[in-house]
Protein backbone atom coordinates (compact mmCIF):
# COMPACT_ATOMS: atom_id res chain seq x y z
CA UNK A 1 102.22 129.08 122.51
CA UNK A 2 102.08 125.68 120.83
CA UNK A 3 101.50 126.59 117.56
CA UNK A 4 104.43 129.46 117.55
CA UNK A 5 106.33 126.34 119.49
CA UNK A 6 105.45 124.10 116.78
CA UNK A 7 106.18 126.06 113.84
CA UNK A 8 109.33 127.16 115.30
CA UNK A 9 110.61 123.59 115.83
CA UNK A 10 109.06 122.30 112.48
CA UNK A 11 111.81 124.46 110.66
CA UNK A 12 114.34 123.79 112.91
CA UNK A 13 113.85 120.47 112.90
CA UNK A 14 113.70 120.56 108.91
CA UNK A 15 116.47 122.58 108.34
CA UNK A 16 118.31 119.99 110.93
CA UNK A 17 117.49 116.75 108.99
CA UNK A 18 118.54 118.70 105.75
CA UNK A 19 122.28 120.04 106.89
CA UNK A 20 122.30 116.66 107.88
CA UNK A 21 121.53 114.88 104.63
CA UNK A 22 123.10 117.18 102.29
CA UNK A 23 125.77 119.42 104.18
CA UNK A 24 128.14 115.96 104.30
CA UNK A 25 127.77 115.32 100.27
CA UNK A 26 128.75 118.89 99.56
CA UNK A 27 131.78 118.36 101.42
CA UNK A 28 132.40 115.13 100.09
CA UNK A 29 132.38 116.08 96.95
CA UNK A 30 134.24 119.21 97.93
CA UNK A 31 137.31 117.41 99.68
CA UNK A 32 137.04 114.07 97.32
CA UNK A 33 140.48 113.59 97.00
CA UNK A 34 141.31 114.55 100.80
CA UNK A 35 138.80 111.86 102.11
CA UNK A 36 140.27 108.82 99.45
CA UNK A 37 143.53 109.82 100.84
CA UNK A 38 142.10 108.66 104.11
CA UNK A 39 140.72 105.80 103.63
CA UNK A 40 143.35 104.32 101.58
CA UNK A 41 145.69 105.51 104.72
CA UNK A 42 143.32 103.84 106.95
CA UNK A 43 143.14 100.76 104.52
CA UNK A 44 146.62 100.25 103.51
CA UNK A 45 147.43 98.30 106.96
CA UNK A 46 144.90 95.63 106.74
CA UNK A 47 144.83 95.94 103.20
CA UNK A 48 149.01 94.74 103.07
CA UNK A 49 148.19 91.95 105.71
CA UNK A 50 145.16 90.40 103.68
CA UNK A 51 147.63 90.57 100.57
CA UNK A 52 150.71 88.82 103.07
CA UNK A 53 148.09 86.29 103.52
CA UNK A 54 147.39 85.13 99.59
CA UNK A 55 151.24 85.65 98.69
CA UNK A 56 151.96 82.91 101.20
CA UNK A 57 150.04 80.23 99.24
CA UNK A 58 150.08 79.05 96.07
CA UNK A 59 147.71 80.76 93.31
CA UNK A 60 145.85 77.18 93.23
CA UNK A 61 144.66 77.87 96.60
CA UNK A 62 143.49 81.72 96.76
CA UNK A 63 139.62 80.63 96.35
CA UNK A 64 139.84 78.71 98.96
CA UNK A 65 141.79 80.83 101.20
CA UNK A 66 139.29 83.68 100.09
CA UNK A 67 136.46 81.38 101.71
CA UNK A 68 138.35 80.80 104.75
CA UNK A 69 139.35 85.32 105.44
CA UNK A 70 135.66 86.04 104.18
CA UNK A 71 134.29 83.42 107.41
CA UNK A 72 136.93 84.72 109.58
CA UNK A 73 136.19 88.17 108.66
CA UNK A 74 132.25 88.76 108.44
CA UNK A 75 130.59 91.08 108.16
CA UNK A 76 133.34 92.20 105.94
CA UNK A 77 133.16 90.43 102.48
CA UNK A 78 137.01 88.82 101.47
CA UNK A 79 135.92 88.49 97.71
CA UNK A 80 138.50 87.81 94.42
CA UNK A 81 138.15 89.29 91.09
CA UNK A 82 140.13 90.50 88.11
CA UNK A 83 141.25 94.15 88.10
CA UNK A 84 139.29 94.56 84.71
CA UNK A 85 136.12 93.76 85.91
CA UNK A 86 133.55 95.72 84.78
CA UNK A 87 132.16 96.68 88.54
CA UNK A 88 135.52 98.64 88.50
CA UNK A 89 135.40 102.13 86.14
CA UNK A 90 138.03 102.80 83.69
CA UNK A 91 139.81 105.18 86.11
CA UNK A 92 139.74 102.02 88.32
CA UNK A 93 140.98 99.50 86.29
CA UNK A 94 144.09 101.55 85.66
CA UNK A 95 145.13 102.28 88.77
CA UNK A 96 144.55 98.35 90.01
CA UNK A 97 146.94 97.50 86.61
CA UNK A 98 149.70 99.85 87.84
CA UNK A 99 149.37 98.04 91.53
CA UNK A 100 147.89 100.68 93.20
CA UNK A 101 145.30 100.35 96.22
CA UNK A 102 142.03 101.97 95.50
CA UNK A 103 138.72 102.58 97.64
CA UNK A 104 135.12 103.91 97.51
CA UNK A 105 133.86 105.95 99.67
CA UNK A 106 130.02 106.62 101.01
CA UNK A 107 127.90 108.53 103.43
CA UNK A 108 129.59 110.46 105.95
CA UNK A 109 133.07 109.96 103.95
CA UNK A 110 133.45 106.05 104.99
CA UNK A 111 134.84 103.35 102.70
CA UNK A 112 132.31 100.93 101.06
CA UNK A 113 135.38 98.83 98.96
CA UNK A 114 138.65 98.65 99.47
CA UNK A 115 140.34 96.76 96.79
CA UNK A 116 144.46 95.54 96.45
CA UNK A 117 146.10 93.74 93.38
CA UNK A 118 147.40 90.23 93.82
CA UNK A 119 149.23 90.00 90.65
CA UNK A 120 148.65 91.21 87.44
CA UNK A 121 145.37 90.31 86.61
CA UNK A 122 143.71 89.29 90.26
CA UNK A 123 142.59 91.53 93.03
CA UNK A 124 141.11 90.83 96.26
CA UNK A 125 138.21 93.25 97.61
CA UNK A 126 137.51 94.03 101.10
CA UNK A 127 133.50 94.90 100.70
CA UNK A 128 131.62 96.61 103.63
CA UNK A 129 128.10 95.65 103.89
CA UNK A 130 125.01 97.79 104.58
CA UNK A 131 124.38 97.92 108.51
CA UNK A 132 122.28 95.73 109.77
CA UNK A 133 118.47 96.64 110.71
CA UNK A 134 118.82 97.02 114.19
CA UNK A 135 122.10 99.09 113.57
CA UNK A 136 119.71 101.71 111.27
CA UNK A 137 117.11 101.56 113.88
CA UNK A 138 119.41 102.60 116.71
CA UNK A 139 120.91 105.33 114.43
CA UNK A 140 117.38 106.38 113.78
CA UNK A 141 116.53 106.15 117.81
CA UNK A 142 119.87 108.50 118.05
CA UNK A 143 117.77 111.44 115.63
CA UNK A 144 115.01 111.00 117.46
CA UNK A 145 116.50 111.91 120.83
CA UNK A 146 118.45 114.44 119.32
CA UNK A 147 115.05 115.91 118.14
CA UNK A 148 113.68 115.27 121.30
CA UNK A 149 116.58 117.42 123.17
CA UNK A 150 116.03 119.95 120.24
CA UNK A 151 112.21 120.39 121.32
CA UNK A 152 112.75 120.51 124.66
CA UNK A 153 115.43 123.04 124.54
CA UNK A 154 113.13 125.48 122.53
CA UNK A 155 110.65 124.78 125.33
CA UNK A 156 112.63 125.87 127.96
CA UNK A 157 113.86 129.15 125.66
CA UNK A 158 110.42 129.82 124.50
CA UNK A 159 108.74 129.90 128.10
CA UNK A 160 110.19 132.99 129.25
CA UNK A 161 109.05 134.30 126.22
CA UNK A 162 105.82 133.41 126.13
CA UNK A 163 105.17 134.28 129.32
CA UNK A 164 106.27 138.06 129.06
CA UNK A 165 104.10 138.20 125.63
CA UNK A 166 101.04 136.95 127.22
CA UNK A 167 101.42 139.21 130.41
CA UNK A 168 102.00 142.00 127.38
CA UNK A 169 99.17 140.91 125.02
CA UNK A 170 96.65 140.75 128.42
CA UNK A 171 98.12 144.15 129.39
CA UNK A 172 97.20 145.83 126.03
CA UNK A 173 93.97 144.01 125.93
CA UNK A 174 92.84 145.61 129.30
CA UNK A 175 94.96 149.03 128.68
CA UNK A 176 92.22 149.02 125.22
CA UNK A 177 89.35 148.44 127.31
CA UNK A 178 89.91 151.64 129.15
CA UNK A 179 92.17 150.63 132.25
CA UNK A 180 94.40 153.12 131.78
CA UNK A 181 96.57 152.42 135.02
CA UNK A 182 97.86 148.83 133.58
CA UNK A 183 101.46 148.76 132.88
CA UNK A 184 103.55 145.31 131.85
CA UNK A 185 105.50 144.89 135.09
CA UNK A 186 107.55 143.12 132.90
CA UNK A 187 111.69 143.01 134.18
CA UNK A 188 114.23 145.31 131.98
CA UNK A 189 116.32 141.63 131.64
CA UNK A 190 113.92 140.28 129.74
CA UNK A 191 113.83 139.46 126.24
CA UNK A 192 111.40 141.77 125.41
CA UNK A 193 112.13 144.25 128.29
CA UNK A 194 112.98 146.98 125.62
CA UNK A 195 109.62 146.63 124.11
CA UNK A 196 107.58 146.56 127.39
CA UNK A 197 109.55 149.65 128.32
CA UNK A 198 108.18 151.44 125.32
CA UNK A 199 104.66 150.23 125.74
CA UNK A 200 104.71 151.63 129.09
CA UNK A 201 105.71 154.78 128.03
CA UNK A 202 103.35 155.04 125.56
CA UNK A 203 100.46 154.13 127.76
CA UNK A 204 101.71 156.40 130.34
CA UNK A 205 101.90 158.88 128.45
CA UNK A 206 98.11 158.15 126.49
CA UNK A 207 96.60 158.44 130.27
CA UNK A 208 98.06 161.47 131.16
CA UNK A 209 96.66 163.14 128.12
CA UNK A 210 93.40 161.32 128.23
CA UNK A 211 93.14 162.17 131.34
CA UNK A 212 93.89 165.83 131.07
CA UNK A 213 91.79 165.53 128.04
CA UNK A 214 88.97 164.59 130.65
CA UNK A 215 89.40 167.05 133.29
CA UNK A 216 89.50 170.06 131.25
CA UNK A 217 86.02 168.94 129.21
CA UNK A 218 84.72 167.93 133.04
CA UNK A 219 85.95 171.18 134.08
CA UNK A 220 85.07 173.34 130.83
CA UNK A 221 81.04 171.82 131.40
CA UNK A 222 80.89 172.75 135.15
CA UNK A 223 82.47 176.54 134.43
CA UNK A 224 79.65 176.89 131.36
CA UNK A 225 76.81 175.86 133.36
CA UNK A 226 76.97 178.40 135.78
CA UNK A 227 77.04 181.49 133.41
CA UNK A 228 74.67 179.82 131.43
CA UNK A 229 72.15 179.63 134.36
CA UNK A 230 72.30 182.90 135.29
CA UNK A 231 72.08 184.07 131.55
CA UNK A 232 68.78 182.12 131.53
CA UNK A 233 67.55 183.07 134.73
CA UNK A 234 68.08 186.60 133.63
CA UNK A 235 66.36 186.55 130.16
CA UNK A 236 63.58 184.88 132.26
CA UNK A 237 63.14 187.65 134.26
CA UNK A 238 63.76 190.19 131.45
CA UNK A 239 61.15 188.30 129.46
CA UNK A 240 58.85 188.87 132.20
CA UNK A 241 58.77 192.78 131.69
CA UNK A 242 56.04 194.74 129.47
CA UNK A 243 58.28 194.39 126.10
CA UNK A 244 57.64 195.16 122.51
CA UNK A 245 56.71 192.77 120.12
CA UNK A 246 60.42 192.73 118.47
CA UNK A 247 61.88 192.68 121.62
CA UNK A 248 60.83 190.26 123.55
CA UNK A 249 61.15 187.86 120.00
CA UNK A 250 64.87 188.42 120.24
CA UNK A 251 64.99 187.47 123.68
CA UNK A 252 63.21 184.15 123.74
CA UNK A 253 65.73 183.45 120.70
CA UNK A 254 68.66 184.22 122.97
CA UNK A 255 66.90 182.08 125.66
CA UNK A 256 66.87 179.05 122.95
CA UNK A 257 70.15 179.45 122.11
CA UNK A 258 71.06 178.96 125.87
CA UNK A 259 68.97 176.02 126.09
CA UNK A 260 70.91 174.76 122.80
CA UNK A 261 74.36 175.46 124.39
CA UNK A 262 73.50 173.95 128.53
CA UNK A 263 71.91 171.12 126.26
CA UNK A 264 75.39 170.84 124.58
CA UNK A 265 77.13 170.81 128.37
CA UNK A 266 74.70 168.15 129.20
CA UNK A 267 75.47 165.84 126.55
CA UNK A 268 79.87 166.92 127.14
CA UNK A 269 79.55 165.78 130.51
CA UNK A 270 77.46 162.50 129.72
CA UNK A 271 80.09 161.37 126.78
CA UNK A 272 82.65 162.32 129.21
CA UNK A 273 81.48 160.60 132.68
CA UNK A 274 81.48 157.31 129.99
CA UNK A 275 84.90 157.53 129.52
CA UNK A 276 85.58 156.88 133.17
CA UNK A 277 86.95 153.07 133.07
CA UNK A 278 86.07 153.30 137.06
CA UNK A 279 82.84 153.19 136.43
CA UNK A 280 80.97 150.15 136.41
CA UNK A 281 77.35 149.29 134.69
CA UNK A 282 74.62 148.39 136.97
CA UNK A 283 73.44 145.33 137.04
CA UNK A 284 69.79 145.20 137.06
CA UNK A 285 67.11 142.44 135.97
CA UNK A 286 64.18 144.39 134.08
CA UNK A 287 61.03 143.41 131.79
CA UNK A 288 62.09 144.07 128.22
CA UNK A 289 58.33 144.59 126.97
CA UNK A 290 58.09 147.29 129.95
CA UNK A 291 61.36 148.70 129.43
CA UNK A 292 61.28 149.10 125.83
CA UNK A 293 57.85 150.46 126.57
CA UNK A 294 59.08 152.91 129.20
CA UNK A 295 61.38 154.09 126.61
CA UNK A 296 58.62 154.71 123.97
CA UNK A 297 56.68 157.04 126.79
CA UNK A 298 59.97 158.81 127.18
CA UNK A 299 60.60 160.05 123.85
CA UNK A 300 56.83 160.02 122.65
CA UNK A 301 56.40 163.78 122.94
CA UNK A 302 59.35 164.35 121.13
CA UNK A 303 57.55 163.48 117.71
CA UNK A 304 57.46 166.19 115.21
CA UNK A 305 54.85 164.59 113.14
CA UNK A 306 51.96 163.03 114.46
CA UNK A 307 51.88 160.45 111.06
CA UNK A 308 55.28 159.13 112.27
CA UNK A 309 54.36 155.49 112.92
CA UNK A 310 56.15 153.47 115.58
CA UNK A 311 55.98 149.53 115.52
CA UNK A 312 57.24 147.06 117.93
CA UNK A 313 58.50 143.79 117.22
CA UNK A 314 58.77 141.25 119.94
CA UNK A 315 60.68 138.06 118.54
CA UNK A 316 59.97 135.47 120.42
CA UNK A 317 58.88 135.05 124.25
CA UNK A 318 60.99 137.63 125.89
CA UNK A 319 62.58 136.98 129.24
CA UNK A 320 63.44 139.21 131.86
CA UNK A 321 66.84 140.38 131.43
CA UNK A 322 69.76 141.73 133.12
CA UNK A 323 71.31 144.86 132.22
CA UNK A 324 72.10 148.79 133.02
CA UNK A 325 68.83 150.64 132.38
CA UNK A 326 69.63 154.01 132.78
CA UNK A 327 73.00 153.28 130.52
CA UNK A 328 70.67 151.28 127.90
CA UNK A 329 67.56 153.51 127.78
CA UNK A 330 69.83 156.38 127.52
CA UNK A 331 71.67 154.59 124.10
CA UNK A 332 67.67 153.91 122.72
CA UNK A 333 66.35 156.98 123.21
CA UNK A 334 69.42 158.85 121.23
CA UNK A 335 68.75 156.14 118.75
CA UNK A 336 65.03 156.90 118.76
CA UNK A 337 65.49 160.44 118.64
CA UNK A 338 68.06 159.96 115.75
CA UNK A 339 65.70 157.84 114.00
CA UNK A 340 62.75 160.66 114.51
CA UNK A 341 65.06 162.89 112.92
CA UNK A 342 65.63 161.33 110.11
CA UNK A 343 62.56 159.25 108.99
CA UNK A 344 59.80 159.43 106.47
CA UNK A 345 56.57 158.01 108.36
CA UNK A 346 57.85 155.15 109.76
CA UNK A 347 60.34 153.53 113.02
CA UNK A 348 60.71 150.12 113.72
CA UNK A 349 61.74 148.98 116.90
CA UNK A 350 62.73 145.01 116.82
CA UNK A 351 63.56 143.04 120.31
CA UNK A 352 64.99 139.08 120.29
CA UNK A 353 66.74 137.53 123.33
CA UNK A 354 69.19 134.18 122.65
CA UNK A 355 71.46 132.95 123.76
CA UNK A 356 74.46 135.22 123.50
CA UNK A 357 72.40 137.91 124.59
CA UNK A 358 69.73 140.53 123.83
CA UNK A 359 69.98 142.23 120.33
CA UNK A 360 67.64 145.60 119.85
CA UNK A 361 67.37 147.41 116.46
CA UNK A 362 66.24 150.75 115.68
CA UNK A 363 65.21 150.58 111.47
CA UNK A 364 63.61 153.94 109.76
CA UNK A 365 62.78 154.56 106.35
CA UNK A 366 64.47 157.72 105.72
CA UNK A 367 67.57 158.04 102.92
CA UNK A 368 69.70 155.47 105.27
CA UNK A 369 73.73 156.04 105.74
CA UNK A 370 76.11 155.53 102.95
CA UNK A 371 78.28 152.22 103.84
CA UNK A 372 81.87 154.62 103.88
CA UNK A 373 80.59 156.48 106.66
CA UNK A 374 78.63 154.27 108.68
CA UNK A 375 81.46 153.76 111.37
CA UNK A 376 82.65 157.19 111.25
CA UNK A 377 78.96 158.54 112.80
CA UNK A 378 79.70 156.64 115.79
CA UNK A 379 82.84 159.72 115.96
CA UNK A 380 82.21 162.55 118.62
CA UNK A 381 80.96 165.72 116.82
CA UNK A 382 80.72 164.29 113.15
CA UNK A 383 77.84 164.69 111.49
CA UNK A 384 76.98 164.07 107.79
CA UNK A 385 76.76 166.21 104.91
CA UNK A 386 73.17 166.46 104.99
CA UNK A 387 73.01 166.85 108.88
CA UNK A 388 75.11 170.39 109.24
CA UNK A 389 71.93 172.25 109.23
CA UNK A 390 71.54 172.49 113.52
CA UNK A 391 67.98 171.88 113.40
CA UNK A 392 68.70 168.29 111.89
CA UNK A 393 71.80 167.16 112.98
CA UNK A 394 72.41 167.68 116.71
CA UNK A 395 75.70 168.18 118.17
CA UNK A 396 77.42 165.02 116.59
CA UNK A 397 77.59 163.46 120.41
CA UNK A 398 74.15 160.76 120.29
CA UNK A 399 75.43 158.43 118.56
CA UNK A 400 79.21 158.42 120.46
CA UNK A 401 76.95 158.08 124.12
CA UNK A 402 74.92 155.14 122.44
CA UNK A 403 77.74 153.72 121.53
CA UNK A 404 80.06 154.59 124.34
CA UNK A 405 76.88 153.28 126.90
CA UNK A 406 77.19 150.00 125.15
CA UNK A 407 80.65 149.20 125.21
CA UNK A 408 80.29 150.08 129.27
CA UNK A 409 78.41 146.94 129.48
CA UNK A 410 80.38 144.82 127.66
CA UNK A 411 77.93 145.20 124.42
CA UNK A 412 78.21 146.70 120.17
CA UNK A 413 76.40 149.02 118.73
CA UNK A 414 76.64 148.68 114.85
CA UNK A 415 74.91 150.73 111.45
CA UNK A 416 73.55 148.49 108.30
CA UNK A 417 71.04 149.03 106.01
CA UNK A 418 67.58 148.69 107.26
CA UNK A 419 64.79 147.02 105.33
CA UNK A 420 62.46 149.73 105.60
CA UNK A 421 65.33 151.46 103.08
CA UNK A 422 66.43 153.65 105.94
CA UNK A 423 69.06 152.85 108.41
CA UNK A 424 69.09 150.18 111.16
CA UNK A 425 71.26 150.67 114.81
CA UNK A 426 71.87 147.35 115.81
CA UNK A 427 72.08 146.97 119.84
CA UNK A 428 73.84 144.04 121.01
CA UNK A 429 73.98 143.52 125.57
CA UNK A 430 76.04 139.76 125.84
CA UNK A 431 74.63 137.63 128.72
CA UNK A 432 76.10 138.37 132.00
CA UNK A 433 78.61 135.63 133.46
């Protein structure tokens, strides 16, 4: 708020002291002739008296009488010269020869000289003097408390504002983090009424589909399982029978490609129960040497190749830490299982606990993840190029539940390169408050 507050009265305030500096020249010089009319009007009275004054007197005695008006009238200046002095400009000097009045004027349009013929060759001036210092410094006080007013003004408009933004910008903020329900509250009079009334809309109407979205996968899943069961149960029994040779080898592929498809319901309903804001992450204070451990034993059968290599690298003295185990050993072992997939010989598994947090990494050696695309596997059902082939790429889902189980507990899960030239999943839980 104070910097848009700032900003906001830095060019008002700017554009304030400028109209005031240079608004009254350009009219000055616009209306010249208007504002010497004036000030000879305004003159002419005092002007005539002064001039009463020397005519009474003999010529012998104007200097002395000038000494006497210029005491009497201070700060004014009573001062005689001849009308072609060379302070005076040629325009000037005419006028004073014919016996007209003339004047100068200065800021704001006021008179700085004011100067009457005596005869025909002497003139008395009338010169205004600069204000005096305490004079400037209350004109200057005067800005500053017009300022002042100026800045507190904008407070008072700006707070209403501010406020509705903030309640806005804290309502998106939570809306993005999956809280579908939050709406501004945010009055119709407001400033910004109009544009909270659209935002509501729009997030209305973003949880209605998401959330029809959800129910039919949810209720997709359930339907499948059950005909998928009995399909299984009954190639089970089937493959149970005295069959042929060819026979029963088509069945057992039919029963795989059940397995493949209830597999693929599994993994639906696990992306989809983590898109259920409701849901919060356990919070649970585990071993990280036994859990990342526990993890290994969990995927260890999985290996296709028994030369696959799998290091461990503990940075550090590890501390016990608090997070959602089944949530986080469900993210590594879809990493693990990703990184089995896709390696030469060799995973890396890399723990390190600071003070932000806990940061796990998953490195292979295989061909790695082109930097254009690295965000994009994190995308339900996308796969790469060289992944279409079923038996290497999965559904597309693993990496969206990693990811999806991470940002559940407040954590990131990110793609770089890896060192051992394949591709590193960087796991990242913050500390809990």
């Amino acid at each position: 708020m104070f910097r848009i507050l700032f900003r906001l009265y830095l060019v008002t305030i700017v554009s304030y002291s400028a109209a005031i500096y240079l608004v009254p020249d350009v009219v000055i010089k616009l209306f010249h002739e208007r504002f010497v009319t004036y000030n000879l009007d305004y003159s002419r009275g005092l002007q005539t008296l002064i001039v009463k004054q020397f005519h009474a007197v003999p010529v012998e005695q104007w200097p002395a009488l000038a000494a006497e008006m210029d005491k009497e009238f201070q700060p004014l200046d009573i001062v005689l010269a001849r009308n072609d002095d060379v302070d005076f400009s040629l325009d000037e000097q005419e006028r004073l020869q014919r016996g007209e009045n003339i004047v100068r004027i200065g800021d704001w349009g006021w008179r700085t000289l004011a100067v009457a013929p005596l005869n025909e060759q002497t003139v008395v001036q009338m010169v205004v003097p600069p204000d005096p210092m305490d004079v400037n410094l209350l004109y200057w006080s005067i800005n500053v408390l017009i300022g002042a007013t100026m800045l507190a003004c904008l407070l008072l408009w700006l707070r209403p504002h501010w406020r509705d933004l903030e309640r806005l910008k804290g309502t998106a903020e939570r809306f993005g983090k999956g809280h579908l329900s939050e709406r501004t509250q945010i009055s119709h009079t407001s400033n910004i009424g109009s544009l909270a009334n659209v935002f509501d809309t729009m997030a209305g109407d973003i949880e209605n589909l998401l959330n029809q979205q959800r129910d039919l996968l949810n209720a997709v899943s359930h339907e499948l399982r059950t005909p998928l069961t009995r399909l299984d149960f009954g190639l089970a029994l089937a493959l149970s029978d005295d069959l042929p040779a060819p026979s029963r080898e088509r069945l057992q592929g039919l029963v795989a490609h059940i397995r493949e498809l209830d597999e693929l319901v599994l993994e639906l309903l696990s992306y989809s129960r983590l898109q259920n804001p409701a849901r919060l992450p356990e919070q649970v204070e585990v071993s990280l040497d036994e859990f990342i451990d526990s993890i290994l034993g969990s995927v260890d059968e999985e290996l296709e190749s028994p030369d696959i290599v799998i290091d461990v690298l503990l940075h550090g003295q590890l501390e016990r830490f608090t997070l959602d185990p089944r949530l986080t050993a469900r993210a590594l072992q879809n990493l693990l299982r990703n990184a089995m997939r896709y390696c030469e010989k060799r995973i890396q598994i890399g723990v390190q606990v600071c003070a932000k947090g806990c940061e796990i990494w998953v490195d292979d050696d295989g061909i790695g993840i082109p930097e254009d695309e690295r965000e994009r596997v994190f995308e339900p059902f996308y796969r790469l190029d060289r992944s279409r082939d079923r038996a290497t790429g999965g559904f597309g889902l693993g990496l969206a539940i990693s990811r999806r189980a991470l940002e559940a507990q407040g954590g990131t899960l990110t793609v770089e390169a890896s060192p051992l030239g394949g591709a590193r999943f960087k796991l990242c839980l913050p500390t809990p408050a």
